[in-house]
Structure formats: structure tokens, C-alpha cells
PDB file of N, CA and C in Angstrom:
ATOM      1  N   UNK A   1      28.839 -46.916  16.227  1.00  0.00           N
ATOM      2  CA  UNK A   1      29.051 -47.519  17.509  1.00  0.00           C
ATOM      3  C   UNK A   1      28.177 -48.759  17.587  1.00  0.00           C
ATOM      4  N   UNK A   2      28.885 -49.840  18.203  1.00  0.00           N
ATOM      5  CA  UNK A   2      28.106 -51.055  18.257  1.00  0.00           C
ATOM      6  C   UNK A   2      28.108 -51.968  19.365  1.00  0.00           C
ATOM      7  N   UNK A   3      27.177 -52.606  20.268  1.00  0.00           N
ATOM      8  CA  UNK A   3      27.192 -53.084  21.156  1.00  0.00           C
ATOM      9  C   UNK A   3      26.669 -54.324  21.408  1.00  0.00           C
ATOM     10  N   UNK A   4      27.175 -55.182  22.104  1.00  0.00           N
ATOM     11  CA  UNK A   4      26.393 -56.951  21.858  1.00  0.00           C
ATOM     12  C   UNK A   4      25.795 -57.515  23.431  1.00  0.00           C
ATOM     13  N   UNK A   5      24.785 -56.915  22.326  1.00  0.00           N
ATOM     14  CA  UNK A   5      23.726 -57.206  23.473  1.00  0.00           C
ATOM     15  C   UNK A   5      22.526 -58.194  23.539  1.00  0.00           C
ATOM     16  N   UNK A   6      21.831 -58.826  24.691  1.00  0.00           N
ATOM     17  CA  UNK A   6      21.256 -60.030  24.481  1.00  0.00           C
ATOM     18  C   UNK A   6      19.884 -59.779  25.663  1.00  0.00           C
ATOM     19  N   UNK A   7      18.821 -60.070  24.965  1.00  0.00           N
ATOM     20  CA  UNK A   7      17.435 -60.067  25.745  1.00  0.00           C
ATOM     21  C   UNK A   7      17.694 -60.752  27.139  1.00  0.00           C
ATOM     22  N   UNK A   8      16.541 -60.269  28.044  1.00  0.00           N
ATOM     23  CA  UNK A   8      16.457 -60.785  29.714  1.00  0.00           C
ATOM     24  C   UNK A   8      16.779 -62.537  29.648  1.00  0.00           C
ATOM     25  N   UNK A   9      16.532 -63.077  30.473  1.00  0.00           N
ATOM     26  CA  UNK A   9      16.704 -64.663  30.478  1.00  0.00           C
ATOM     27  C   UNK A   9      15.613 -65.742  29.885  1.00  0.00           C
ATOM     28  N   UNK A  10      14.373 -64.816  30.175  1.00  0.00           N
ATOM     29  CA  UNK A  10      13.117 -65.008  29.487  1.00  0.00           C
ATOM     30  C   UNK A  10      12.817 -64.876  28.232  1.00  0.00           C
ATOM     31  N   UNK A  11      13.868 -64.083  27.494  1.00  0.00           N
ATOM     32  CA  UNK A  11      13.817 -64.363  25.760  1.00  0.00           C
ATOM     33  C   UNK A  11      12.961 -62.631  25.720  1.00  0.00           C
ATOM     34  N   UNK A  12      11.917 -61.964  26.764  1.00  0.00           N
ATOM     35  CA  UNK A  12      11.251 -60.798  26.013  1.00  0.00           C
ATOM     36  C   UNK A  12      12.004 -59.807  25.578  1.00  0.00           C
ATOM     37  N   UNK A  13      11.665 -59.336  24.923  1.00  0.00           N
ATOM     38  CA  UNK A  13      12.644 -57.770  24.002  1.00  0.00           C
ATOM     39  C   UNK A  13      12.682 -56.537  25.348  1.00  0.00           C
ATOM     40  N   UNK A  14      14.054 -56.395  25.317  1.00  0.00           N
ATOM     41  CA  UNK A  14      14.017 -55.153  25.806  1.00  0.00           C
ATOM     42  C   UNK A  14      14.202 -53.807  25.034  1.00  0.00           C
ATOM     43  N   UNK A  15      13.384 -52.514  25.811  1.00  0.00           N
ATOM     44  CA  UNK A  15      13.313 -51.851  24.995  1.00  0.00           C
ATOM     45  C   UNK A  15      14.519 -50.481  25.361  1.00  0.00           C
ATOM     46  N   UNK A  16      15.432 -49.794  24.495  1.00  0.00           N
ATOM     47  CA  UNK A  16      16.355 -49.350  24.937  1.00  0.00           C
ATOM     48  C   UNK A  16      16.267 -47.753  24.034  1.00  0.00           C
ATOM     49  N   UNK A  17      17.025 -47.141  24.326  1.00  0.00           N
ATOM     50  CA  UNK A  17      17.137 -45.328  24.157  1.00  0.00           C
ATOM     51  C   UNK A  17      18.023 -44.900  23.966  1.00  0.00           C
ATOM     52  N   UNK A  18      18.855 -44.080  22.882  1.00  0.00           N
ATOM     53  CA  UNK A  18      20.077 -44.088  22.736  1.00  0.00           C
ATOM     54  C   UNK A  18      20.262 -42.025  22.293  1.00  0.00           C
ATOM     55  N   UNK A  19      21.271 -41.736  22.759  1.00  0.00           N
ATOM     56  CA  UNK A  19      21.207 -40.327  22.417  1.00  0.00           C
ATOM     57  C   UNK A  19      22.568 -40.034  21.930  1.00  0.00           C
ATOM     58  N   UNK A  20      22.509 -39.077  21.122  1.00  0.00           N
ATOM     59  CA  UNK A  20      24.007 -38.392  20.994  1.00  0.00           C
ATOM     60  C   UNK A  20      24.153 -36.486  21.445  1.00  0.00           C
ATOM     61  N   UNK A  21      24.759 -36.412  22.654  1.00  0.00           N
ATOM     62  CA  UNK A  21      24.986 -35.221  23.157  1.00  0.00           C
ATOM     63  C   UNK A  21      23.542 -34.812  23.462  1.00  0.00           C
ATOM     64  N   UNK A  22      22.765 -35.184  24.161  1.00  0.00           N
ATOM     65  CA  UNK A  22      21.722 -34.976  24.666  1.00  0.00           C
ATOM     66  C   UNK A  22      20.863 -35.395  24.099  1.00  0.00           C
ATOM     67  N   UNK A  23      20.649 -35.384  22.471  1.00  0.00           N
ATOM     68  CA  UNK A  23      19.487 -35.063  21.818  1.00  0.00           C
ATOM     69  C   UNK A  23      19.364 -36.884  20.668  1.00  0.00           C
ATOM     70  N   UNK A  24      18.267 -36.960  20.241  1.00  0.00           N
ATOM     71  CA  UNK A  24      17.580 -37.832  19.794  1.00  0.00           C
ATOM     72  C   UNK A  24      18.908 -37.714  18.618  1.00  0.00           C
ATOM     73  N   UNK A  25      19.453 -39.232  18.091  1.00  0.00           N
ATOM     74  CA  UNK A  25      20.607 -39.273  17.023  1.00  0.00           C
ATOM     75  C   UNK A  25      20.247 -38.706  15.548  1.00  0.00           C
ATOM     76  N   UNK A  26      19.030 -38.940  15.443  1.00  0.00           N
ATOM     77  CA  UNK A  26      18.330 -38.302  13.935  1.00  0.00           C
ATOM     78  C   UNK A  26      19.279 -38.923  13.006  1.00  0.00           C
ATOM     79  N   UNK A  27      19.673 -38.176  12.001  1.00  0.00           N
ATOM     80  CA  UNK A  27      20.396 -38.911  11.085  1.00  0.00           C
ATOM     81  C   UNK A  27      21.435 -39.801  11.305  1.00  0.00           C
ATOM     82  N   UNK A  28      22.286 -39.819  12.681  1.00  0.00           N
ATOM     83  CA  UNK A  28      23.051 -40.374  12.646  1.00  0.00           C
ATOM     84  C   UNK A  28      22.789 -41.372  13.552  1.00  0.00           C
ATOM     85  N   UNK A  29      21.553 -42.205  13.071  1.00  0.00           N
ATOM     86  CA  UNK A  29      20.790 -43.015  14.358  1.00  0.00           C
ATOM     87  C   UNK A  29      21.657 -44.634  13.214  1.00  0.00           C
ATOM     88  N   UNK A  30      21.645 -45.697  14.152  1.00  0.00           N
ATOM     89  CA  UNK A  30      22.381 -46.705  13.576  1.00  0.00           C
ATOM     90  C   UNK A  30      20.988 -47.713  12.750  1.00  0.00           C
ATOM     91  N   UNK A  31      21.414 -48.560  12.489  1.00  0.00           N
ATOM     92  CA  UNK A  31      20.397 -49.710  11.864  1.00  0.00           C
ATOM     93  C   UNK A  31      19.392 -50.036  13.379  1.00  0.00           C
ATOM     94  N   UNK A  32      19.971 -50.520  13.899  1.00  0.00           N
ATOM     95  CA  UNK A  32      19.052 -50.945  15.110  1.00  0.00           C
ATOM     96  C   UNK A  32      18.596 -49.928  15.751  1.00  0.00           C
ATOM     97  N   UNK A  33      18.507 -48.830  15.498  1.00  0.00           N
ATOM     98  CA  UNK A  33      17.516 -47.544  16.280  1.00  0.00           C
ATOM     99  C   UNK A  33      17.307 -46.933  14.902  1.00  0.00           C
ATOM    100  N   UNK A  34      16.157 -45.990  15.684  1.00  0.00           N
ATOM    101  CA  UNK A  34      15.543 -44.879  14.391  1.00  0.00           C
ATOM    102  C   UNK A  34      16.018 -44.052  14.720  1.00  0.00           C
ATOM    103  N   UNK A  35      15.198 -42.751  14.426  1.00  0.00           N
ATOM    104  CA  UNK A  35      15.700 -41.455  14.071  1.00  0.00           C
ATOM    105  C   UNK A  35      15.669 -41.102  15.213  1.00  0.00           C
ATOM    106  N   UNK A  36      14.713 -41.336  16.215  1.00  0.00           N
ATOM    107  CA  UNK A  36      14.290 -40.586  17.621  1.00  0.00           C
ATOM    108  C   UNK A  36      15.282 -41.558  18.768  1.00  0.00           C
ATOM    109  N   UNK A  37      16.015 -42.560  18.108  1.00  0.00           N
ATOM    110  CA  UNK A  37      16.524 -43.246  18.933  1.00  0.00           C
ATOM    111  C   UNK A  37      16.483 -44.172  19.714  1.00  0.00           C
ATOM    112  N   UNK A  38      15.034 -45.092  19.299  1.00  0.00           N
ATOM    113  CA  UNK A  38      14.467 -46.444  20.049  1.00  0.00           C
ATOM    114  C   UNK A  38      14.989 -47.070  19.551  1.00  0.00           C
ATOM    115  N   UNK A  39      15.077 -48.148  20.219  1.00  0.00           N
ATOM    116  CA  UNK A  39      15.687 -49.785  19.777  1.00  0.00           C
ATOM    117  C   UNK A  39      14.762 -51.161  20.880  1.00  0.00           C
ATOM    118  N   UNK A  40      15.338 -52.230  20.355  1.00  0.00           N
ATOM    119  CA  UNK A  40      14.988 -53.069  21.114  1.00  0.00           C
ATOM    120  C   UNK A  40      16.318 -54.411  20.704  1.00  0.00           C
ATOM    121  N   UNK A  41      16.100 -54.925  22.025  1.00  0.00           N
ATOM    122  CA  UNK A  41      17.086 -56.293  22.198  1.00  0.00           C
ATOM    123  C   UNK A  41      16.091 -57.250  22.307  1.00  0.00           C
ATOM    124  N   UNK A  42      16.412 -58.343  20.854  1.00  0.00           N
ATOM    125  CA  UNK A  42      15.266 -59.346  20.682  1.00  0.00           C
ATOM    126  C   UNK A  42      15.919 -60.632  20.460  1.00  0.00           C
ATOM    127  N   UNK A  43      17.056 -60.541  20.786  1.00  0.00           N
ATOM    128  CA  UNK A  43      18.269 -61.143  20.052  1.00  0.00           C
ATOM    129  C   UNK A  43      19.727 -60.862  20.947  1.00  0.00           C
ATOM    130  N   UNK A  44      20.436 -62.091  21.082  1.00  0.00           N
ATOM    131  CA  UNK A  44      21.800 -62.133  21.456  1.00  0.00           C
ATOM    132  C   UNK A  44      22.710 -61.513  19.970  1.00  0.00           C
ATOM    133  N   UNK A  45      23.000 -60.571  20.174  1.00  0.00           N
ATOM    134  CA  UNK A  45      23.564 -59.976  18.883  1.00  0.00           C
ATOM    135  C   UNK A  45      24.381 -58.630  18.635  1.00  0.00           C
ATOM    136  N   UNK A  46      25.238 -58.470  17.819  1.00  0.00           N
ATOM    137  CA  UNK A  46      25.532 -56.788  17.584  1.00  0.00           C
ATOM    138  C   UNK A  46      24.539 -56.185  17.412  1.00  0.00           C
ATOM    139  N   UNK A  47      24.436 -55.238  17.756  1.00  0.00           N
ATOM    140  CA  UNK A  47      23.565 -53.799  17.331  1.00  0.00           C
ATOM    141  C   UNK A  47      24.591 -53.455  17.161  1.00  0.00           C
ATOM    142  N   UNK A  48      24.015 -52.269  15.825  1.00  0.00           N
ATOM    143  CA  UNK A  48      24.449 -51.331  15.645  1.00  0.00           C
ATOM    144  C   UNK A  48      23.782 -49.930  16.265  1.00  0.00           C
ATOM    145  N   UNK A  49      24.033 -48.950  17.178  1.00  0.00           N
ATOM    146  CA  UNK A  49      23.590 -48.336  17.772  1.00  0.00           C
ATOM    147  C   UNK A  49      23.610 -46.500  16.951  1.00  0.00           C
ATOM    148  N   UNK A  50      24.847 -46.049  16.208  1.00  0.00           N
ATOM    149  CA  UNK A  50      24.832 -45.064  15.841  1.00  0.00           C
ATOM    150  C   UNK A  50      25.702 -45.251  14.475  1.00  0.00           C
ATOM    151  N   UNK A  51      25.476 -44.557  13.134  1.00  0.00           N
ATOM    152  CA  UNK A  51      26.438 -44.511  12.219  1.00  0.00           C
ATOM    153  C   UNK A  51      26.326 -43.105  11.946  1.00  0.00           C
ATOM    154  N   UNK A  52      27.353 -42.684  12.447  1.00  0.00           N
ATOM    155  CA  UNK A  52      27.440 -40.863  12.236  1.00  0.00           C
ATOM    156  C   UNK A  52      27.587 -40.584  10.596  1.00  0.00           C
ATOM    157  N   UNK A  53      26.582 -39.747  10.012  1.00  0.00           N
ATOM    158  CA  UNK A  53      26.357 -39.420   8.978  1.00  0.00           C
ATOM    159  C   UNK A  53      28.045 -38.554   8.260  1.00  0.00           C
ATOM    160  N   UNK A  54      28.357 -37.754   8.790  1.00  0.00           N
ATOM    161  CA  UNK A  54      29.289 -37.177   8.333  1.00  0.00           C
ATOM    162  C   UNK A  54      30.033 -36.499   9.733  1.00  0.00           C
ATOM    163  N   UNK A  55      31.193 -36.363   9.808  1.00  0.00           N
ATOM    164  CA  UNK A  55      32.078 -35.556  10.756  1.00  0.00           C
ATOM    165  C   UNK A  55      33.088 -36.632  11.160  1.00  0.00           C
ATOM    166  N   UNK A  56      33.455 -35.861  12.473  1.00  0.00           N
ATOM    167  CA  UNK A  56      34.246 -36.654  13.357  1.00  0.00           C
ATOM    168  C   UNK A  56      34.277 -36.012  14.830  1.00  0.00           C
ATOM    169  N   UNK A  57      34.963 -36.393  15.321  1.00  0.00           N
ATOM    170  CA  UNK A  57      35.263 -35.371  17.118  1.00  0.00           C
ATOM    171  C   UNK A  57      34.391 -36.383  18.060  1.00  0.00           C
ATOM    172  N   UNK A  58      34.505 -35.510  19.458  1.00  0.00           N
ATOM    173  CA  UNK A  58      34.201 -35.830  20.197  1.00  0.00           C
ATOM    174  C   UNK A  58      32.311 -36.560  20.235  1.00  0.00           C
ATOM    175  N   UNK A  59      31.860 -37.056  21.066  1.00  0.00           N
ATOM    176  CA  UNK A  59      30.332 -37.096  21.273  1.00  0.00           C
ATOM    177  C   UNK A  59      30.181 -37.804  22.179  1.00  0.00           C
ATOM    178  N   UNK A  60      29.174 -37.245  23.262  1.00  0.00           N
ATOM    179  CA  UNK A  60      28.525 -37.955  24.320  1.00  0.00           C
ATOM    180  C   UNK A  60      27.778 -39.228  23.929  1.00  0.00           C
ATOM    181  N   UNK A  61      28.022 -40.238  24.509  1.00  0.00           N
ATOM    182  CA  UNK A  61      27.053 -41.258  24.248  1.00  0.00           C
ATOM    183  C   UNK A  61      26.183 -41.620  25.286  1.00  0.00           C
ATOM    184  N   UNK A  62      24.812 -41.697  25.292  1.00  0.00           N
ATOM    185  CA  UNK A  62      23.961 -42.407  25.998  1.00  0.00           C
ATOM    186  C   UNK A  62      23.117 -43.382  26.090  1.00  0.00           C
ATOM    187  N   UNK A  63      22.828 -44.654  26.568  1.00  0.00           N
ATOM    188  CA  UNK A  63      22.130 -45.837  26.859  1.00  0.00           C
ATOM    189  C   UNK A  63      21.401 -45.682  27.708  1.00  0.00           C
ATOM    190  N   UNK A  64      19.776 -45.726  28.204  1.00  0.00           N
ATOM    191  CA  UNK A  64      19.274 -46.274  28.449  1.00  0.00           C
ATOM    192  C   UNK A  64      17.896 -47.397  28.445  1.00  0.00           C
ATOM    193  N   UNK A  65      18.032 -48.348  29.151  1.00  0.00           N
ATOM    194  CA  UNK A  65      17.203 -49.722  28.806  1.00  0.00           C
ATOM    195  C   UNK A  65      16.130 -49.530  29.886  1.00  0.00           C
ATOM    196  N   UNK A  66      14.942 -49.516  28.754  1.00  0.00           N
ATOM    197  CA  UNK A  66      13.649 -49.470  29.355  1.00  0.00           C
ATOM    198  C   UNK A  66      12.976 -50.241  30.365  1.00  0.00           C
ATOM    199  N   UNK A  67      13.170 -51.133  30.096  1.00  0.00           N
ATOM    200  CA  UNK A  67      12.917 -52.550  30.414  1.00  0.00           C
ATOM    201  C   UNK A  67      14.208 -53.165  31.127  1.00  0.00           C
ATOM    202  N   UNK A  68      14.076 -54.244  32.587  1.00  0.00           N
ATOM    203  CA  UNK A  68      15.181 -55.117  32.890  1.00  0.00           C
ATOM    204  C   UNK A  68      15.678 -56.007  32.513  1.00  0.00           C
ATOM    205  N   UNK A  69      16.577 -56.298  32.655  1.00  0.00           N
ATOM    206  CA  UNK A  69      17.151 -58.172  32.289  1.00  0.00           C
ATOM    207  C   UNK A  69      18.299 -58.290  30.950  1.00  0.00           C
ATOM    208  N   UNK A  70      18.415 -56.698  30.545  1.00  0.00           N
ATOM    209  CA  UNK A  70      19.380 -56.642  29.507  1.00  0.00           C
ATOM    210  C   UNK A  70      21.086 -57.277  29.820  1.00  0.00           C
ATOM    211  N   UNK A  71      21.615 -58.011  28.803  1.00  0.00           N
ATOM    212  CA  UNK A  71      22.550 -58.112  28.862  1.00  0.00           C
ATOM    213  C   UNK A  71      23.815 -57.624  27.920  1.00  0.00           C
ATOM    214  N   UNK A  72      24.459 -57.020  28.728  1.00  0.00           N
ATOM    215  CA  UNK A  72      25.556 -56.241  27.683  1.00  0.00           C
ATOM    216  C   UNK A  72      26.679 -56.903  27.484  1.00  0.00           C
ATOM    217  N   UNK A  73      27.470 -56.561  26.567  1.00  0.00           N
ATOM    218  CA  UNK A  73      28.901 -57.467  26.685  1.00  0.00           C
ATOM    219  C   UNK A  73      29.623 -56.844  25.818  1.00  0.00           C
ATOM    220  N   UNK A  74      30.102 -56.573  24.646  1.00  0.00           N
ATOM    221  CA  UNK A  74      31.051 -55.736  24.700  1.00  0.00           C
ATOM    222  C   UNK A  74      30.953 -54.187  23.487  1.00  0.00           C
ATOM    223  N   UNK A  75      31.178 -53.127  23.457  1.00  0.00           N
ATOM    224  CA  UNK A  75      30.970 -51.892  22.623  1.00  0.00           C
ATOM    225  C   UNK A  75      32.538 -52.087  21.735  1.00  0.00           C
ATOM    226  N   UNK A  76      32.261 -51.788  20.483  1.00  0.00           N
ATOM    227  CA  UNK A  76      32.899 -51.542  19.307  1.00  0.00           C
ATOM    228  C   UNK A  76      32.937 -50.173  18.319  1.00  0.00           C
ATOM    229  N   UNK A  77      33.759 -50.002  17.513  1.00  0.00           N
ATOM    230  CA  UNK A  77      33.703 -48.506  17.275  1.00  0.00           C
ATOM    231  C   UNK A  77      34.258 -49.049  15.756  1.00  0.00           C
ATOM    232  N   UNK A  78      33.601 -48.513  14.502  1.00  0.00           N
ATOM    233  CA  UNK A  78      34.289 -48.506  13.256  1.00  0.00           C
ATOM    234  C   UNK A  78      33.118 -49.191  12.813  1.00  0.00           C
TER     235      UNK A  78
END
């Protein structure tokens, strides 16, 4: 899952939280987050937010941004 997203207006990093079905993504955490699921927006850019290790089906997704001034724009899948 991937989302293009771009720091406050002020350029500082925001800091953001990402879960799958409640719990911290662990292995299936993307390039731009770790295992526990932090990230940051430092950059007008794709993230990559989750690359599911193996499966398929359903999954809850969750965002939230630590910090204000985030800008979102559009989520991608593949």
C-alpha cells in the first residue's frame, strides 16, 4: 500500500503510525515504516506504507499522523 504524501508547509517531518488489523505491521511493514510501524513525511513523495510479506484477503488499514500539517493526496495498491 502506498500513499503520496507531503510535509506541513514549513518543510518539518511529520511523524506518522501505521497498523495492520490493530497491531504493529512487523514483517509486513513497507520501506517507509519499520517493523513497529513509524514513519515520517520529509518529503513530497510516495511512501510506501505496507508490503505484505505473504497472503492475501481482507486487512484493516490504519493512519495516524503525529504531528500537524500533513498532506495527503492519493493511496495506491500493487
Amino acid at each position: 500500500m502506498h500513499l503520496v504524501l507531503g510535509p506541513a508547509a514549513d518543510g518539518k517531518p511529520i511523524r506518522f503510525r501505521v497498523r495492520l488489523d490493530g497491531k504493529a505491521p512487523g514483517a509486513d511493514h513497507g520501506m517507509d515504516t519499520d517493523a513497529d510501524g513509524n514513519g515520517a513525511v520529509n518529503a513530497q513523495r510516495l511512501y510506501q506504507l505496507v508490503r505484505q510479506a505473504s497472503g492475501n484477503g481482507e486487512r484493516l488499514f490504519d493512519i495516524e499522523f503525529l504531528d500537524p500539517g500533513v498532506q495527503a493526496y492519493a493511496f495506491t495498491f500493487g
